[in-house]
C-alpha atoms as a PDB file:
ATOM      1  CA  UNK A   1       0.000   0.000   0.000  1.00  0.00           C
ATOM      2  CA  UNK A   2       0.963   3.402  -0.571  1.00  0.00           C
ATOM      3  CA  UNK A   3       0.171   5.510   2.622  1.00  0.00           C
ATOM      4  CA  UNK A   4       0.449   9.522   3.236  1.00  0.00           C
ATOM      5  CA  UNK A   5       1.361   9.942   6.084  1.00  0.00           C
ATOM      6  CA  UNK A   6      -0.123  13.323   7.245  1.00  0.00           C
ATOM      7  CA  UNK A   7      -0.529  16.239   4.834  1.00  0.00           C
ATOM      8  CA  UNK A   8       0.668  19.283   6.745  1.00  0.00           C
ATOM      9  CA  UNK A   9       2.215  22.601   5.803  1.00  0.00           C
ATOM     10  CA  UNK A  10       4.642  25.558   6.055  1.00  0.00           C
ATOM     11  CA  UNK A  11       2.922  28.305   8.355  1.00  0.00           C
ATOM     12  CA  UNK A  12       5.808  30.209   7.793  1.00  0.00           C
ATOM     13  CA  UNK A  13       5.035  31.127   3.899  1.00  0.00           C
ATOM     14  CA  UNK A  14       2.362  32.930   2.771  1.00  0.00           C
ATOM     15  CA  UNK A  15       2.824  31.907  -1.041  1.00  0.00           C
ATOM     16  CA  UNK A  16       2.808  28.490  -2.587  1.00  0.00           C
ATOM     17  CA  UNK A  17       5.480  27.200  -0.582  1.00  0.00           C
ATOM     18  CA  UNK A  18       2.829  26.773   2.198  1.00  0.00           C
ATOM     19  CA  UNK A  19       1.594  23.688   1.095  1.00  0.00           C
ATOM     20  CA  UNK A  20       3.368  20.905  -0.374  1.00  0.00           C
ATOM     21  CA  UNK A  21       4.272  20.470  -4.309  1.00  0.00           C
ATOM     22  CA  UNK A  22       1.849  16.964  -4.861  1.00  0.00           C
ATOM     23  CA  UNK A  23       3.313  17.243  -8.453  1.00  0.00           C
ATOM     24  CA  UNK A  24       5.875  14.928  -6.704  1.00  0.00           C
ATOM     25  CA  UNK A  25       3.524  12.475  -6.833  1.00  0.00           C
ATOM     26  CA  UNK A  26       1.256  12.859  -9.771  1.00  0.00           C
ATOM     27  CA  UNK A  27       1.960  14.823 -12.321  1.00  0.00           C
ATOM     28  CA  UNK A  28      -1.668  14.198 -13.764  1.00  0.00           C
ATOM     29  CA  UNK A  29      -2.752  15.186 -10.958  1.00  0.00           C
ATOM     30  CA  UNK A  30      -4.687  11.832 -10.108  1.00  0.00           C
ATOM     31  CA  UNK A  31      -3.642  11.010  -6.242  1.00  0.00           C
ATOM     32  CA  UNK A  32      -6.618   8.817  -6.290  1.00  0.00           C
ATOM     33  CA  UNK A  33      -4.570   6.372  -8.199  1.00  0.00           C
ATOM     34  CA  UNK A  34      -1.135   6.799  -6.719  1.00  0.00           C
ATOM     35  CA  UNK A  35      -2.501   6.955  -2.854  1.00  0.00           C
ATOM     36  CA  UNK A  36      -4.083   4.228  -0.940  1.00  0.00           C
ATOM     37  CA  UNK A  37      -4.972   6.084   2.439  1.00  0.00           C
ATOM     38  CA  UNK A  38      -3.906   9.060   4.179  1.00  0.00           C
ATOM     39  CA  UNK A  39      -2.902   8.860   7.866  1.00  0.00           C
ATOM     40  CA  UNK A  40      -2.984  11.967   9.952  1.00  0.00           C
ATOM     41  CA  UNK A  41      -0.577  11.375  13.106  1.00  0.00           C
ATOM     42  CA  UNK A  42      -2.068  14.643  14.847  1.00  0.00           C
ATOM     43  CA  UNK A  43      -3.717  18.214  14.785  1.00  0.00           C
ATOM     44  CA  UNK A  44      -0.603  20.527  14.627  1.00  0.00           C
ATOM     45  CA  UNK A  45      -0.509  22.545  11.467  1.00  0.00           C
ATOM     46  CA  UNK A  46       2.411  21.050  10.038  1.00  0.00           C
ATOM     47  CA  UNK A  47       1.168  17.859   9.468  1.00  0.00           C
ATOM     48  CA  UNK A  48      -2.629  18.293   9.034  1.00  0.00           C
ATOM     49  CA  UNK A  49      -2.298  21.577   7.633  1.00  0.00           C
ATOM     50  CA  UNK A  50      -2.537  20.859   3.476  1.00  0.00           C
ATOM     51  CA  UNK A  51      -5.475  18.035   4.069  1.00  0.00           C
ATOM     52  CA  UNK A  52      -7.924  20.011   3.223  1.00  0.00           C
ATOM     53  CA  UNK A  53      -6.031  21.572   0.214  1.00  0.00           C
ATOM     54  CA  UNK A  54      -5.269  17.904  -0.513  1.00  0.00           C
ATOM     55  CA  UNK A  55      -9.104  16.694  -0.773  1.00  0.00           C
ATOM     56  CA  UNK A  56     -10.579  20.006  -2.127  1.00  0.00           C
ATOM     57  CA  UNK A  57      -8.103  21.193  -4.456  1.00  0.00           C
ATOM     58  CA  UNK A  58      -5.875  18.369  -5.734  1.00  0.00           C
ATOM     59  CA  UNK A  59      -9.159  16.101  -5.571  1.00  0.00           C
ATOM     60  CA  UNK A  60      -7.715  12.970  -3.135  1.00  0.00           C
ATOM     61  CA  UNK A  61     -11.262  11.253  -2.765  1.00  0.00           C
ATOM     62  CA  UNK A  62      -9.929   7.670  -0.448  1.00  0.00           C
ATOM     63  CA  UNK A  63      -9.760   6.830   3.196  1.00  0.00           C
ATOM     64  CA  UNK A  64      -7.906   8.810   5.549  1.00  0.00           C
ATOM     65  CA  UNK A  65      -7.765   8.265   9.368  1.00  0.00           C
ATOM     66  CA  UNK A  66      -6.958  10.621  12.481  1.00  0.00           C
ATOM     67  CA  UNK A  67      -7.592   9.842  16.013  1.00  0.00           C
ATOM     68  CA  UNK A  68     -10.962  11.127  17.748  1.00  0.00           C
ATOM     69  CA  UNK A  69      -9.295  14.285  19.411  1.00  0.00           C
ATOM     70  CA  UNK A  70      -6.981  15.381  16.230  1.00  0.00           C
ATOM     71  CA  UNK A  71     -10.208  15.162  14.069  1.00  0.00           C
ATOM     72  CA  UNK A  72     -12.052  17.516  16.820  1.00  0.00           C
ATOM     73  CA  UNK A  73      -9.448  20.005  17.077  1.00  0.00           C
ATOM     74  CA  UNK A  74      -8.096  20.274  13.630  1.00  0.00           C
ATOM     75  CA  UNK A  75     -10.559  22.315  11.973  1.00  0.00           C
ATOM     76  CA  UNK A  76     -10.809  25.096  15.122  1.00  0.00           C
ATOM     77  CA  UNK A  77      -7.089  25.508  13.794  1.00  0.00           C
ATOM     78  CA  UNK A  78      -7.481  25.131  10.005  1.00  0.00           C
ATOM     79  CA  UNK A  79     -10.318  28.018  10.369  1.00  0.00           C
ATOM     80  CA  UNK A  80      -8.031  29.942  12.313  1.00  0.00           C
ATOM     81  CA  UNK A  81      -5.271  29.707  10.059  1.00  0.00           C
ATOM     82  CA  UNK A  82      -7.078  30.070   7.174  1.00  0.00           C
ATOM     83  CA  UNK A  83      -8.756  33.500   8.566  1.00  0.00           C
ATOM     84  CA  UNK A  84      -5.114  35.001   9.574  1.00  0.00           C
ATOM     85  CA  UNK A  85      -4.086  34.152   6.012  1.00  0.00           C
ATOM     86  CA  UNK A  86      -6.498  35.557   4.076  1.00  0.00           C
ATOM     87  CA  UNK A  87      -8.382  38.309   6.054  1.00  0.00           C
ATOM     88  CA  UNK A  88      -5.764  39.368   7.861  1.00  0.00           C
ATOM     89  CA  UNK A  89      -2.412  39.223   5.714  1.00  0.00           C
ATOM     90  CA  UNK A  90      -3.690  39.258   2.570  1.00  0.00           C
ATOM     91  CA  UNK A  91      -3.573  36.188   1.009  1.00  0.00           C
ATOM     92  CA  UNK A  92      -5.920  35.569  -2.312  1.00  0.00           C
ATOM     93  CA  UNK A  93      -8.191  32.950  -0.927  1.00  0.00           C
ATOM     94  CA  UNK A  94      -8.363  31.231  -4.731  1.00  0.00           C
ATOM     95  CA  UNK A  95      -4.861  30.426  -3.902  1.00  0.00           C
ATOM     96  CA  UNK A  96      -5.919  28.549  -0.286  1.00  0.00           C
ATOM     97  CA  UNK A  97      -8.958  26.889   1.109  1.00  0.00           C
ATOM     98  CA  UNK A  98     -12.276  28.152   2.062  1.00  0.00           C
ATOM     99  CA  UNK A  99     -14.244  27.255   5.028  1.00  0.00           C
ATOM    100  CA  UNK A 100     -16.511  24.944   3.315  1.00  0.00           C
ATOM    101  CA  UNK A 101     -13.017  22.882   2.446  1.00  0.00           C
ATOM    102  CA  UNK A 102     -12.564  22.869   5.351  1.00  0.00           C
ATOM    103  CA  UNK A 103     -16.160  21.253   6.196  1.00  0.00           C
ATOM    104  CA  UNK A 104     -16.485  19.191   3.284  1.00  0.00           C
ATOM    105  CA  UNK A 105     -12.591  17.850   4.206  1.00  0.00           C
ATOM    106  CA  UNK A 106     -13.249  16.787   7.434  1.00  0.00           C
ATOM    107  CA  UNK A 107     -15.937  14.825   6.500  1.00  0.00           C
ATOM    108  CA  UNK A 108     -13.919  12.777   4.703  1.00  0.00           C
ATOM    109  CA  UNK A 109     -11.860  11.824   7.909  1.00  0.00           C
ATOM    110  CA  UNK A 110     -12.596   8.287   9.550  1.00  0.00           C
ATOM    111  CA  UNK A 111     -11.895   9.111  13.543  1.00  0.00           C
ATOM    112  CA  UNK A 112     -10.435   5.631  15.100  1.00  0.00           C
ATOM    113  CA  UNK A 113      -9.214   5.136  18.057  1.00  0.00           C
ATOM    114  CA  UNK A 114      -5.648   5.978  19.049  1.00  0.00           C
ATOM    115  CA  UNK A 115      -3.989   2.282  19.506  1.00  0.00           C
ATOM    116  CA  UNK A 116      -6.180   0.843  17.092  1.00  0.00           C
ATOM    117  CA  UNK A 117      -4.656  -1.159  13.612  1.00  0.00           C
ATOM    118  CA  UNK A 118      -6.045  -0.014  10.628  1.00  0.00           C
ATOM    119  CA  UNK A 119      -3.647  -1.096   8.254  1.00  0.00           C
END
């Protein structure tokens, strides 16, 4: 299997360096064939941060897994960096993600427990 393992960011750019290049991985563009599931260790932003840019934008449709709490907490902090980026500093928000991204991205999330096997 081919896993991600977490999909975070660069807080520290406010260009396209924030996120990561997934040209890496697909040229095409098509992660859904390249990417079996996407693991997300925990809620800090770099390594949750790009998810929803992931699912939204790049259009990575399969399973991905967080524990309960990181699921619960990480969209408080994807909303809140998303609002410092673009109301506050600027930031086009056609180059990031909206709030419904946000929403519609963590719906895609599958909470399990955090000692539990899933691979």
């Amino acid at each position: 299997k081919n896993i991600l393992l977490d999909s975070g960011m660069h807080p520290g750019y406010n260009d396209e360096r924030r996120f990561p290049d997934f040209r890496y991985i697909s040229r095409e563009g098509n992660m859904n064939g390249l990417i079996d599931l996407v693991i997300i260790s925990h809620f800090h932003l770099d390594h949750c941060g790009s998810l929803p840019y992931f699912t939204e934008i790049c259009g990575y449709s399969g399973p991905i897994y967080a524990t309960h709490p990181t699921k619960a907490i990480m969209p408080i902090l994807l909303e809140d960096y998303r609002k410092i980026s673009v109301e506050r500093r600027g930031v086009d928000e056609k180059d990031f993600f909206t709030s419904q991204m946000i929403k519609d991205c963590m719906l895609k999330i599958t909470p399990c427990p955090l000692e539990e096997t899933i691979v």
